[in-house]
Protein backbone atom coordinates (compact mmCIF):
# COMPACT_ATOMS: atom_id res chain seq x y z
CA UNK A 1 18.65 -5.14 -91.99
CA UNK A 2 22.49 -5.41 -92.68
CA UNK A 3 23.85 -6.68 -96.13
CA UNK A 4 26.36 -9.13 -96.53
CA UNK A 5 28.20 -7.14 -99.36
CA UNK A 6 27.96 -4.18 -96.85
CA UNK A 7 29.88 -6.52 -93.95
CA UNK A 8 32.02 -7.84 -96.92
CA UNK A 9 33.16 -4.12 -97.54
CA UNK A 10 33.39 -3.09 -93.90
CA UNK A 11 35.67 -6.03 -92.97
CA UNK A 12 37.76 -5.57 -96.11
CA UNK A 13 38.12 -1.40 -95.24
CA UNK A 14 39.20 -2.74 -91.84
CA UNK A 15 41.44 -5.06 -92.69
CA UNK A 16 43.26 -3.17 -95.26
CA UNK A 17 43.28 0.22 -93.21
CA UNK A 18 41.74 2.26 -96.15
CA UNK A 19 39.19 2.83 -97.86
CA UNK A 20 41.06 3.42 -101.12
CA UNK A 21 42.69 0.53 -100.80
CA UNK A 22 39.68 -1.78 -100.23
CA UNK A 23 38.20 -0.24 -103.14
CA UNK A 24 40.86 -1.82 -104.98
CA UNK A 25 40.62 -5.20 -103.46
CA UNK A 26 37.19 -5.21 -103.81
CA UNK A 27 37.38 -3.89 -107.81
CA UNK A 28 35.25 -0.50 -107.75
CA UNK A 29 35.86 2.81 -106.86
CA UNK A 30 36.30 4.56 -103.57
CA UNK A 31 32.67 6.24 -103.30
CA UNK A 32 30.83 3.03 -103.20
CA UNK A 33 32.94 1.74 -100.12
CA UNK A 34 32.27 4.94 -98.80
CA UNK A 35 28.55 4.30 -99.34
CA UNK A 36 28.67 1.17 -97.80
CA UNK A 37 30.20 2.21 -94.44
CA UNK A 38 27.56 4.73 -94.83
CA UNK A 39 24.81 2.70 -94.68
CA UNK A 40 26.38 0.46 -92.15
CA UNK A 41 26.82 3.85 -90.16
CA UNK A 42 23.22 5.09 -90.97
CA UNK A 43 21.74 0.92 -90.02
CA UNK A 44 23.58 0.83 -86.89
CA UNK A 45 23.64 5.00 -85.60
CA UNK A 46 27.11 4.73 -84.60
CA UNK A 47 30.44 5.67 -86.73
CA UNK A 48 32.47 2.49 -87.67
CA UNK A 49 35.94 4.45 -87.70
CA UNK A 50 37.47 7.72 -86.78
CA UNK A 51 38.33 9.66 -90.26
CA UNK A 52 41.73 11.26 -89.86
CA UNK A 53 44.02 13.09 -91.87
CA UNK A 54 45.36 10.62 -94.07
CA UNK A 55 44.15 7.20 -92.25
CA UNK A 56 41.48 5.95 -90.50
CA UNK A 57 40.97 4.14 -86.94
CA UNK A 58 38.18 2.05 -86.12
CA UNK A 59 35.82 3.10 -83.60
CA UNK A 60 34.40 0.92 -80.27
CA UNK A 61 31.52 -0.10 -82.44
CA UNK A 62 33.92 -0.62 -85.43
CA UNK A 63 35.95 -3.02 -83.33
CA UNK A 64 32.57 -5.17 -81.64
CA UNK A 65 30.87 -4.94 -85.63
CA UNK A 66 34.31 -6.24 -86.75
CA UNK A 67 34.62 -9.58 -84.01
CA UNK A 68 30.93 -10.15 -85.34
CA UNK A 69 31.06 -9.31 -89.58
CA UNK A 70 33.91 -11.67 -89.43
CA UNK A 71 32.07 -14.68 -87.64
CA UNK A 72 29.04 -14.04 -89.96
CA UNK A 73 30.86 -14.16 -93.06
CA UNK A 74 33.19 -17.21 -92.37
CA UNK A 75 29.67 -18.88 -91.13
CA UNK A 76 28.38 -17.54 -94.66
CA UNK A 77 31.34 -19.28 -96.65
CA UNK A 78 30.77 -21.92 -94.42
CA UNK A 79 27.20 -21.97 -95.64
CA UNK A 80 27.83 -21.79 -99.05
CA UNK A 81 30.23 -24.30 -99.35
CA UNK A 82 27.98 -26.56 -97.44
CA UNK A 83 25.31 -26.43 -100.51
CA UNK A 84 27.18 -25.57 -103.30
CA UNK A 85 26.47 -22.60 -103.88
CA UNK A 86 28.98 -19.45 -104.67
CA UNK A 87 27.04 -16.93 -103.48
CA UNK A 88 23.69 -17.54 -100.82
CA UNK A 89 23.36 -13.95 -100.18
């Protein structure tokens, strides 16, 4: 099953074009983003982006898991605004 904090990471990775970078965004360090994709790799059997030299692409799969992570979580916020709460999941 896919984790919200794992979409959370993925989107912010994609966004920001780096995974150093979203590490800073997201306040912790570089290996646990890289875990994250990981797992999202390892749930879904498909690479989420093309490592290069010094930047990273995403892949086809990065691209259709992007359109969705990003309806999920604004439906998510959506959510949690909806009851109060900060954080459902």
């Amino acid at each position: 099953m896919l984790d919200f904090k794992d979409l959370r990471c993925f989107v912010t990775v994609y966004d920001l074009q780096g995974f150093a970078r979203a590490a800073v965004n997201l306040n912790t360090v570089q290996s646990n983003v890289s875990a994250r994709i990981g797992r999202l790799e390892g749930e879904i059997g498909a690479s989420l982006f093309d490592r290069l030299h010094r930047s990273i692409r995403p892949t086809e799969k990065g691209e259709i898991m992007y359109r969705y992570a990003t309806r999920v979580l604004t439906d998510l916020s959506e959510l949690e605004a909806a009851v109060g709460s900060r954080r459902v999941a």
